[in-house]
Protein backbone atom coordinates (compact mmCIF):
# COMPACT_ATOMS: atom_id res chain seq x y z
CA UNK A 1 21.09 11.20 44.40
CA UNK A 2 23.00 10.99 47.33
CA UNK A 3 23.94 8.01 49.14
CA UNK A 4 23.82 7.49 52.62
CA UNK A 5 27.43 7.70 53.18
CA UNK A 6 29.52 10.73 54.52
CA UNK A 7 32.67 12.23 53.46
CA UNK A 8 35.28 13.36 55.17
CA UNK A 9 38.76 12.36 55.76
CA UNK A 10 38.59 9.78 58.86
CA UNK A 11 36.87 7.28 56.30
CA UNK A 12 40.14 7.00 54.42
CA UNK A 13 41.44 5.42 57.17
CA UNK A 14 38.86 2.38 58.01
CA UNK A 15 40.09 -1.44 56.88
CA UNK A 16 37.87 -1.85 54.51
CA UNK A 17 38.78 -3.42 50.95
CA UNK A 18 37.25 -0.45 49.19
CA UNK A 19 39.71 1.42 51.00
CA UNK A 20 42.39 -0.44 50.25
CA UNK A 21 41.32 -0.15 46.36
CA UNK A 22 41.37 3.68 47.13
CA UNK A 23 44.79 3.78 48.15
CA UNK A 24 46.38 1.97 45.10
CA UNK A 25 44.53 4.52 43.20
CA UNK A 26 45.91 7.70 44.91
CA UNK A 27 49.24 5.86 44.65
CA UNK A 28 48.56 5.56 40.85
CA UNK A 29 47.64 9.23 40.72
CA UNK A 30 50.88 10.10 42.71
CA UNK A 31 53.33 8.32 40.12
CA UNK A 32 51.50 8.83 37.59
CA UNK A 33 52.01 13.31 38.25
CA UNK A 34 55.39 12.55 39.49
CA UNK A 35 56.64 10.77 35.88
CA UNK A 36 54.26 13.47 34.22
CA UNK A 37 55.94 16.30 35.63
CA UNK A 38 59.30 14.84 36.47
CA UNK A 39 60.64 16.52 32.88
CA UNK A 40 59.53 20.33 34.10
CA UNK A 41 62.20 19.90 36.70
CA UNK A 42 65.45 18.52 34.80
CA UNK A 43 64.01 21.18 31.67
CA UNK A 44 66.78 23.61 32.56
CA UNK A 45 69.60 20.65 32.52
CA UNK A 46 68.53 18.91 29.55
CA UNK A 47 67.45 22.31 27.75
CA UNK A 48 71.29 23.16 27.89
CA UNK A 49 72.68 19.45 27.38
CA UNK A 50 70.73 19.06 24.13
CA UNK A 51 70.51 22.79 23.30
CA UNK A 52 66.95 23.48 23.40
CA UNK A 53 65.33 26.40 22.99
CA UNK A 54 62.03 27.40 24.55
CA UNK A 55 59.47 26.88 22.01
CA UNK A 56 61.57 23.43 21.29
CA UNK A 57 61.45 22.72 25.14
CA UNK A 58 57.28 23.79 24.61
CA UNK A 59 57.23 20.85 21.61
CA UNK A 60 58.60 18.16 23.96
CA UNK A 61 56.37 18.91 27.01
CA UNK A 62 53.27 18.39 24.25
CA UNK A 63 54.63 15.88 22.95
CA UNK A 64 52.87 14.06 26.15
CA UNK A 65 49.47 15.47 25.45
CA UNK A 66 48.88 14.45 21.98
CA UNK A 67 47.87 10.08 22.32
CA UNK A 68 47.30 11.36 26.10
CA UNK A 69 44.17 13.35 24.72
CA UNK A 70 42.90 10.65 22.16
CA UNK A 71 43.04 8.33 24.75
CA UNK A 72 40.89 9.89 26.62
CA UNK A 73 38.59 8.91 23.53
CA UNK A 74 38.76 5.46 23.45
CA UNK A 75 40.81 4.66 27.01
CA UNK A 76 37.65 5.06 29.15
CA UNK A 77 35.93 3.02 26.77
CA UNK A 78 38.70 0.10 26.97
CA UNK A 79 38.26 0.33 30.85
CA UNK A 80 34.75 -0.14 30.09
CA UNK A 81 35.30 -2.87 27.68
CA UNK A 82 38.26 -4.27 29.25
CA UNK A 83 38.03 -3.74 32.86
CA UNK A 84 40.24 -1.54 34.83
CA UNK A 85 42.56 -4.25 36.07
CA UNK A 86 43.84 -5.27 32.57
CA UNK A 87 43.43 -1.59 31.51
CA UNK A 88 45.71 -0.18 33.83
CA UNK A 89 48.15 -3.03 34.17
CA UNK A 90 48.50 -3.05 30.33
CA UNK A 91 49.36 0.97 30.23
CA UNK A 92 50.83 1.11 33.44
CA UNK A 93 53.12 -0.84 31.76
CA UNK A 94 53.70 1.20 29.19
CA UNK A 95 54.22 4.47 31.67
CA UNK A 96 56.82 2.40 33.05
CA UNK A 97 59.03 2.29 30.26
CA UNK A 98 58.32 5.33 28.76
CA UNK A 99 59.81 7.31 32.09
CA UNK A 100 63.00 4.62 32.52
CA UNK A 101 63.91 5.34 28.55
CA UNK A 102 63.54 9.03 28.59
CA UNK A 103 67.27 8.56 30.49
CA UNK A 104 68.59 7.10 27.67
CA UNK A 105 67.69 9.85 25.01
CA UNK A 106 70.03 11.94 22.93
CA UNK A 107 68.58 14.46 21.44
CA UNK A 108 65.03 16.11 19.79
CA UNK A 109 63.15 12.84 18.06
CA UNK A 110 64.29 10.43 20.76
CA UNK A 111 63.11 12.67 24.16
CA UNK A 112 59.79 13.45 22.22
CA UNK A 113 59.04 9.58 21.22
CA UNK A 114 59.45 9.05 25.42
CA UNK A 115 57.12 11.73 26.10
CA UNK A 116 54.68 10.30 23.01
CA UNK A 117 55.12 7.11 24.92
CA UNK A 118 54.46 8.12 28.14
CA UNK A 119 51.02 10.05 26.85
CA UNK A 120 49.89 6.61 26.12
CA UNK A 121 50.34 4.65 29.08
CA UNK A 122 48.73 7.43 30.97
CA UNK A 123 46.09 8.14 28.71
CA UNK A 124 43.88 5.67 29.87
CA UNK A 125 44.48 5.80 33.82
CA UNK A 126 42.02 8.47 35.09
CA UNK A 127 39.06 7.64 32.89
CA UNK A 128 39.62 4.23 34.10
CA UNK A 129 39.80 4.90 38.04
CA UNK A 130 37.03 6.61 37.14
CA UNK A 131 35.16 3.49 36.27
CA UNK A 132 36.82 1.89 39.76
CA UNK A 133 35.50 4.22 41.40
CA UNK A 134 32.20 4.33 40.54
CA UNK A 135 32.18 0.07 41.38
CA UNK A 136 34.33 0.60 44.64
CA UNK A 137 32.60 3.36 46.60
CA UNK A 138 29.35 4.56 47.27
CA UNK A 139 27.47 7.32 44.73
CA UNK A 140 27.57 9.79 47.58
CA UNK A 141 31.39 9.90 47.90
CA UNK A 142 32.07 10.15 44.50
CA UNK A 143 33.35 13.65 44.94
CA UNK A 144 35.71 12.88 48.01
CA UNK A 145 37.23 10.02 46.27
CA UNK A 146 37.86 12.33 43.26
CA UNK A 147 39.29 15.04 45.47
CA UNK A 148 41.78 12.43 47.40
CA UNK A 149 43.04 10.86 44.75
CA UNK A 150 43.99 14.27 42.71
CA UNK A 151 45.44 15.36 45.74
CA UNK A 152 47.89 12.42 45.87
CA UNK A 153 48.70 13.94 42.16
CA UNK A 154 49.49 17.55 43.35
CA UNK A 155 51.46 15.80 46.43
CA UNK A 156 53.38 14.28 43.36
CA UNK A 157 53.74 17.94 41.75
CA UNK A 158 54.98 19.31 45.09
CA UNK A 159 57.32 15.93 45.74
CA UNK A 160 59.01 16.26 42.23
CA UNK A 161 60.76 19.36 42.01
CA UNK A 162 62.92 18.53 45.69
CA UNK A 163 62.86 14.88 44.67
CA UNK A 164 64.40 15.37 40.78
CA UNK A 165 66.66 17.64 42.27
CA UNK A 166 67.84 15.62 44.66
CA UNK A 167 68.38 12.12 42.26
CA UNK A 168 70.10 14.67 39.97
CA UNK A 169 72.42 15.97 42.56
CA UNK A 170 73.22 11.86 43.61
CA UNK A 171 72.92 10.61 39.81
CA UNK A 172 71.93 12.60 37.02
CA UNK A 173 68.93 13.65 35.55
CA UNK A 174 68.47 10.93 33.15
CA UNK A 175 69.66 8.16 36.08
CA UNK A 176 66.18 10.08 38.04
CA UNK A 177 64.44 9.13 35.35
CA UNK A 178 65.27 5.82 35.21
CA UNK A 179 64.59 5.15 39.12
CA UNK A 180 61.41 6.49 38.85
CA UNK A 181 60.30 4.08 35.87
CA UNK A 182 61.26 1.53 38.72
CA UNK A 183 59.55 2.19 41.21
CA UNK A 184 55.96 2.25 39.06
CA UNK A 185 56.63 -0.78 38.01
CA UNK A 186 55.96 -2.14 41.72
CA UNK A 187 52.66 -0.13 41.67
CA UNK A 188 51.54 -1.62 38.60
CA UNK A 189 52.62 -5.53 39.83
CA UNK A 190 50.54 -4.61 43.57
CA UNK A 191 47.35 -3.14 41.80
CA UNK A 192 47.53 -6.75 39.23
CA UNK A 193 47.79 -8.90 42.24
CA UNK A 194 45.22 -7.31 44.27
CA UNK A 195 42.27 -5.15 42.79
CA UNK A 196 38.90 -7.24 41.05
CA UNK A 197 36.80 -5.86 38.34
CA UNK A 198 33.91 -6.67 40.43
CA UNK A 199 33.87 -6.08 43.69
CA UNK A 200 31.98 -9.53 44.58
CA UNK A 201 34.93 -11.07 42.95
CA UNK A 202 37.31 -10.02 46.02
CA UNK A 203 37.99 -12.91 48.56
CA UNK A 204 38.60 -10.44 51.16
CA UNK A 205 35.14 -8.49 50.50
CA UNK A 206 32.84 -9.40 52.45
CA UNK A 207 28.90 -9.35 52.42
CA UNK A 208 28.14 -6.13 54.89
CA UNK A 209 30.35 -4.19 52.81
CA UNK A 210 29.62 -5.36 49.90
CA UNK A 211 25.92 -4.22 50.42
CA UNK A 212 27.37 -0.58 50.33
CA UNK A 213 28.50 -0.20 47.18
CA UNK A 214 26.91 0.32 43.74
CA UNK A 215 24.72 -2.79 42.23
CA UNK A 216 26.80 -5.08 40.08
CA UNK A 217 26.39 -4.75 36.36
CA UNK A 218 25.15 -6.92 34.29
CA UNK A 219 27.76 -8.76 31.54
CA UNK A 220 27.45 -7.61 28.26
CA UNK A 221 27.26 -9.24 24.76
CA UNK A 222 29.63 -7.70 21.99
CA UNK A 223 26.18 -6.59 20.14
CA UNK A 224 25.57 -4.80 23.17
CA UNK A 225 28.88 -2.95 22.76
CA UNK A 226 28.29 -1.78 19.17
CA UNK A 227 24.74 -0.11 20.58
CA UNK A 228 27.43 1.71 23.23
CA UNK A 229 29.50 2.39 20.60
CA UNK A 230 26.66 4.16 18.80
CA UNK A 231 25.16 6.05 21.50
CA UNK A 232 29.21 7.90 21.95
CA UNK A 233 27.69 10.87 19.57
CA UNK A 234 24.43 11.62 21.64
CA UNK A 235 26.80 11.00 25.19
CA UNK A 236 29.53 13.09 23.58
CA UNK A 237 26.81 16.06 23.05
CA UNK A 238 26.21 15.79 26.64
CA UNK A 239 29.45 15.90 28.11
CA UNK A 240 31.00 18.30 25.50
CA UNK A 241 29.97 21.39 27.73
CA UNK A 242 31.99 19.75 30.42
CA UNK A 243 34.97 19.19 27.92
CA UNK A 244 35.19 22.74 27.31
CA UNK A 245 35.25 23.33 30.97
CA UNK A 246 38.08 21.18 31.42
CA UNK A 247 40.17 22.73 28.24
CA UNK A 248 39.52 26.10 30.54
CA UNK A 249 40.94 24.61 33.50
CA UNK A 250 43.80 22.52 31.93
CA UNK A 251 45.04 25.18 30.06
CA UNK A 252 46.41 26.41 33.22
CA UNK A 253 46.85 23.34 34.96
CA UNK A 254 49.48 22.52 31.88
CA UNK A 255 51.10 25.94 32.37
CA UNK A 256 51.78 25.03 35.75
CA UNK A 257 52.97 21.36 35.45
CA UNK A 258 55.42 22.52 32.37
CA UNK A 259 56.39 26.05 33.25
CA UNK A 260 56.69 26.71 37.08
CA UNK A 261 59.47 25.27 37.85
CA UNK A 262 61.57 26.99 35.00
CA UNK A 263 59.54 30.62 35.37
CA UNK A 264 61.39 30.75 39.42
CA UNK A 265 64.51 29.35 37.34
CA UNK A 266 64.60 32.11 34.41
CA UNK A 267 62.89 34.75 35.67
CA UNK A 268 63.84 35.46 39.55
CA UNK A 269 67.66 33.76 38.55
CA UNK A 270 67.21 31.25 41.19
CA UNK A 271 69.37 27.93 41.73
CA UNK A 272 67.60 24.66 40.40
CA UNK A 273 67.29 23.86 44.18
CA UNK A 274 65.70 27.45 45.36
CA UNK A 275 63.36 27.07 42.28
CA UNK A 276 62.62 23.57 42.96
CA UNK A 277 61.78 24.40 46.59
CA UNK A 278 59.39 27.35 45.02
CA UNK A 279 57.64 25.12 42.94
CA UNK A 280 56.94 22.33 45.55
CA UNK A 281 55.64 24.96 47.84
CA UNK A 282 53.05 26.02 45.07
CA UNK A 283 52.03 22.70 44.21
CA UNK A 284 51.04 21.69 47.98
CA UNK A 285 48.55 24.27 48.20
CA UNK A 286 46.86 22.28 45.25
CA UNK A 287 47.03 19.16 47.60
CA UNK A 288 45.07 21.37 49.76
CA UNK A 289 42.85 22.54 47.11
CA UNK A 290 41.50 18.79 45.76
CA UNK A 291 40.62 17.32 48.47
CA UNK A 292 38.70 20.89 50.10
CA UNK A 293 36.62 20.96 46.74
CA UNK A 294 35.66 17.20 46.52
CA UNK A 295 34.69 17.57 50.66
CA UNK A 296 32.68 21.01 49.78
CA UNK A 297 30.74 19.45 46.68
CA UNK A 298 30.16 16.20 48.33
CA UNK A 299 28.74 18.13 51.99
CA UNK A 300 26.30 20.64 49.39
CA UNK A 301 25.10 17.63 47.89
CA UNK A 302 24.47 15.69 50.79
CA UNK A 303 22.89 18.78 52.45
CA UNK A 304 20.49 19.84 49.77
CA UNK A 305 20.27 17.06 47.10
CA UNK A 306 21.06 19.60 44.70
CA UNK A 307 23.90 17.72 42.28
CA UNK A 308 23.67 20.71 40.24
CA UNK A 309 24.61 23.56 42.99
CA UNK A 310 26.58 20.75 44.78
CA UNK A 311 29.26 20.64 41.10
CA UNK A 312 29.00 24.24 39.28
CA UNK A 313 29.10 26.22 42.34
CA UNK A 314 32.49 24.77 43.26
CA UNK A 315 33.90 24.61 39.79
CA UNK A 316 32.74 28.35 39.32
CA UNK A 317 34.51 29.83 42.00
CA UNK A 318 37.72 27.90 41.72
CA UNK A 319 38.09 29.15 38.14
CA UNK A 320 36.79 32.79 39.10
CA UNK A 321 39.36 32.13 42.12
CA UNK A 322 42.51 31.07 40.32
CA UNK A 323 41.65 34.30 37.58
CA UNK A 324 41.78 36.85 40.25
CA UNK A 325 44.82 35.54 42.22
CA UNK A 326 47.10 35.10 38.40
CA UNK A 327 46.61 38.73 37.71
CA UNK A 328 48.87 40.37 40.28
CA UNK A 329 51.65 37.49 38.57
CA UNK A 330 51.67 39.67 35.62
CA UNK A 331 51.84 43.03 37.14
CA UNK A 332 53.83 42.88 40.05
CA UNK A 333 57.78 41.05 40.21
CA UNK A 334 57.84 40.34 43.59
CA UNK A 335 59.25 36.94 44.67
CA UNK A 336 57.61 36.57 48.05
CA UNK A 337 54.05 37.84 46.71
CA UNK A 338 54.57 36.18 43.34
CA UNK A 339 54.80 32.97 45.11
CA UNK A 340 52.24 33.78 46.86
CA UNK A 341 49.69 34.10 44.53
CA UNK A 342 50.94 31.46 42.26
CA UNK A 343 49.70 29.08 45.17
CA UNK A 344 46.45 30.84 46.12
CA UNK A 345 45.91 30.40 42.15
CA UNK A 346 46.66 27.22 41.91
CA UNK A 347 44.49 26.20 45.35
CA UNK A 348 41.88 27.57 43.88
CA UNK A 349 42.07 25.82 40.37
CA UNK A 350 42.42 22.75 41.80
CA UNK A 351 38.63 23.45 43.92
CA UNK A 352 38.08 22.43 40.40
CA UNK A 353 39.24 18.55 40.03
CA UNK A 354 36.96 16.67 42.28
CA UNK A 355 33.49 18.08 41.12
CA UNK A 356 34.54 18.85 37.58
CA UNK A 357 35.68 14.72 37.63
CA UNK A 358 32.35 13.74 39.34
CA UNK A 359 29.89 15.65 36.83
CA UNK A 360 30.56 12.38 33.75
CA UNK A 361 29.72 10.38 36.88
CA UNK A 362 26.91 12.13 37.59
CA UNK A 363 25.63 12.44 34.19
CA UNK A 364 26.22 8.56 32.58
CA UNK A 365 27.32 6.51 36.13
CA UNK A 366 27.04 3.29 33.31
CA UNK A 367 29.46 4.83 31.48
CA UNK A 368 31.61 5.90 33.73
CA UNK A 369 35.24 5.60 31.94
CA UNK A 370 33.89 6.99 28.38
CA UNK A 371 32.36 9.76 29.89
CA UNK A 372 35.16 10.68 32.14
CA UNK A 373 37.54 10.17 29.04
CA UNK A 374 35.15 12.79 26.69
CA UNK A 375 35.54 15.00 29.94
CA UNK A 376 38.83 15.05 30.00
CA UNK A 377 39.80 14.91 26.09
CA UNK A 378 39.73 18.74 26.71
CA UNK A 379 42.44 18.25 29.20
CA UNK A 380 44.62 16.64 26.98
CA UNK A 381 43.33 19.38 23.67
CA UNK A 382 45.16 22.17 26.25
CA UNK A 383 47.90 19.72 26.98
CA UNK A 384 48.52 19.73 22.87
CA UNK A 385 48.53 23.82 22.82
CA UNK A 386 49.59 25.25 26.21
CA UNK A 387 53.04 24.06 26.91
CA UNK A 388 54.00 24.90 23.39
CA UNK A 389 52.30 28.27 23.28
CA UNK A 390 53.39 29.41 26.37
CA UNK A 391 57.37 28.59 25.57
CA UNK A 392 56.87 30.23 22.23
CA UNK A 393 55.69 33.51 23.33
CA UNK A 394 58.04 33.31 26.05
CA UNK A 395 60.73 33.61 22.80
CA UNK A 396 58.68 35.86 20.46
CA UNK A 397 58.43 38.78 23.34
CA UNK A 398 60.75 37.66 26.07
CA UNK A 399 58.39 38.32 28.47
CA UNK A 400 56.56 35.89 30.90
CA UNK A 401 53.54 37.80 30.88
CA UNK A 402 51.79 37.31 27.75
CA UNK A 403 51.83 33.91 28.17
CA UNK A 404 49.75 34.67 31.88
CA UNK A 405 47.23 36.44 30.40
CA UNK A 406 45.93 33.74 27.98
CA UNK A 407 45.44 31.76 31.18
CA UNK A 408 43.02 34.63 32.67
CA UNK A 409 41.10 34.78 30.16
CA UNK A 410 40.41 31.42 29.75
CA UNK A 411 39.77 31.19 33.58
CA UNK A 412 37.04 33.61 33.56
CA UNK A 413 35.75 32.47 30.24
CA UNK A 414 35.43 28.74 32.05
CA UNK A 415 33.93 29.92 35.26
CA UNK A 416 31.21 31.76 33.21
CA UNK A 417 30.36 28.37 31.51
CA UNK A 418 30.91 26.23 34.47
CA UNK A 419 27.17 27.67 35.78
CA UNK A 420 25.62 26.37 32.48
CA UNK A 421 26.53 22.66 33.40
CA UNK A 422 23.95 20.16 33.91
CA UNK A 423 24.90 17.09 36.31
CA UNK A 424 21.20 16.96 37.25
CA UNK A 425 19.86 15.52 34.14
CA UNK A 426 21.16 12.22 33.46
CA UNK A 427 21.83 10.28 30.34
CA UNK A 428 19.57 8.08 29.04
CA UNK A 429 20.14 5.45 26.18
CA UNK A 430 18.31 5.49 22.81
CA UNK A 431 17.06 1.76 23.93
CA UNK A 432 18.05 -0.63 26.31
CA UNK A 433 21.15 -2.66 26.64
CA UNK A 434 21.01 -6.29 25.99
CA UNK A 435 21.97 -8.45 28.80
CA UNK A 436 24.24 -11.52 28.56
């Protein structure tokens, strides 16, 4: 199943267009984490200024997950339908405003409708890349690109907490917001101008590359979308054991993105800048971590043809990692070693991203962006119960290490059914779909 092409981290760097189409995404994936995550960082400021408590604070951080998980639903399927050029352009749109008018809120209803808002224009954007992704590059890098682009999104977790602090400290927090709404907007206007559906399409593309990449798909007819539309329940019965994979994984991804910064903050008494600087520091080693696990699943596969070993291996022993580095977090209040381990934890969850992101590939490549979108709907179902959970025990016991354990549990429980996956065994449709 593997293609002929290698992965490592030198091909980044060649002119090609495909490359170029790579780099708008991992710019996407950057923003897109940095006005996701922007919120943990100013939580202490606008906690106090609006007088939040913690299971409140919990409310708004879900507030994101909510059309961010039923997008997953139907986004990948609009890529499909739609293309990813409109598809992003239209919700990048909509991220855009969302983070610019989350400066301009005053109070409970108004900060959660930004963070409802900004759920949808991200809710289609991975799923979607997905589906660019599987056009743009070639089957056997599928992994790397996966890993490189989620590592531009954990270099936008470890930018955010120095950056918001600093365009707090020379605005405010809600004039941080608005600059960063700003700047996406630029993204969304390059990726408009310059990316094609169809990679024949590109004026700059030319034949030698072009011979690299996947086969063009056919156009379909809108008949032909209603038969996709009714093969979603036997597809979603294949991908659901991946779903549940994901849940495991993004319950603690979420407990990260919404909690880290303010855990340093409330429970070591640091300064927003010390905890900032914390948080950035355990957020790089997950830079580290996504692009090692989609170069480790992409080498096994290449080496043994084995999509199977090449995808659950690497999935297993990042969860089974990140489990055994969170439990010294809840018995030990060190700074130094709690630091410590918070970033060998969350290296080690993100081994995760790349192969858990290229398994829907694997499994349905022609339905790249609904598959990808069932896959993650899990993501988003922990983004709906984490943030809030986690805040709400945090004011029941007044502890930070109930919350913790939930997260090792799930960790091991997701490992565990991580082997059980089947990337191997492709998806097959009930009958053929009618060409144009």
């Amino acid at each position: 199943m593997a293609g002929p092409a290698t992965s490592d981290w030198r091909q980044l760097f060649r002119p090609t267009v495909s490359n170029r189409v790579l780099w708008l995404l991992c710019l996407m994936y950057l923003l897109l984490y940095v006005d996701r995550v922007n919120i943990s960082t100013a939580a202490p400021l606008i906690k106090k200024e609006l007088g939040f408590d913690n299971a409140t604070l919990g409310l708004v951080f879900a507030a994101f997950a909510y059309p961010y998980a039923a997008l997953q639903l139907i986004g990948g399927w609009l890529g499909d339908v739609l293309g990813a050029r409109r598809t992003l352009g239209i919700f990048g749109l909509i991220a855009c405003a969302a983070t610019a008018l989350t400066g301009a809120v005053n109070g409970f209803l108004s900060l959660y409708l930004a963070r409802f808002a900004l759920g949808i224009g991200e809710g289609a954007a991975f799923p979607t890349a997905t589906r660019a992704m599987a056009r743009w590059l070639p089957e056997g890098q599928w992994g790397w690109a996966q890993g490189i682009t989620h590592s531009f999104a954990r270099i936008g977790n470890a930018l955010t907490p120095p950056l918001i602090a600093l365009l707090i400290g020379s605005l405010s927090w809600r004039g941080s917001f608005v600059v960063l709404g700003l700047v996406s907007l630029v993204w969304v206007a390059a990726w408009v101008w310059f990316f094609r559906d169809e990679p024949r399409q590109h004026p700059l593309l030319g034949a030698d590359e072009l011979a690299t990449l996947p086969a063009a798909r056919r156009s379909e007819t809108p008949r032909a979308w209603r038969q996709r539309l009714r093969e979603w329940p036997a597809l979603a019965r294949r991908i659901l054991p991946v779903t549940a994979v994901d849940f495991c994984y993004g319950w603690t991804l979420w407990l990260f993105l919404s909690w880290i910064p303010s855990f340093f903050y409330e429970s070591f008494h640091l300064p927003l800048k010390d905890s900032a600087l914390f948080s950035s520091g355990v957020f790089l080693a997950g830079v580290v971590g996504d692009t090692l696990g989609g170069l480790i699943s992409d080498r096994i596969l290449q080496r043994t043809g084995d999509v199977r070993r090449a995808r659950c291996s690497v999935i297993a022993a990042g969860l089974f990692g990140a489990f055994l580095f969170l439990i010294p977090v809840v018995f030990v209040h060190d700074l130094a070693l709690t630091a410590l381990c918070l970033s060998l934890a969350f290296f080690s969850a993100e081994l995760v991203v790349a192969p858990i992101w290229s398994v829907p590939m694997d499994i349905a490549p022609n339905h790249a962006g609904t598959a990808s979108g069932m896959m993650n709907f899990g993501f988003g179902l922990a983004g709906m119960i984490s943030p809030w959970f986690f805040g709400k025990m945090i004011d029941v016991t007044g502890s930070w290490t109930y919350p913790f354990l939930g997260s090792i549990a799930l960790l091991l429980f997701g490992a565990v059914m991580a082997l059980r996956l089947r990337p191997d065994l492709r998806f097959e449709a009930r009958a053929p779909v009618t060409a144009a």
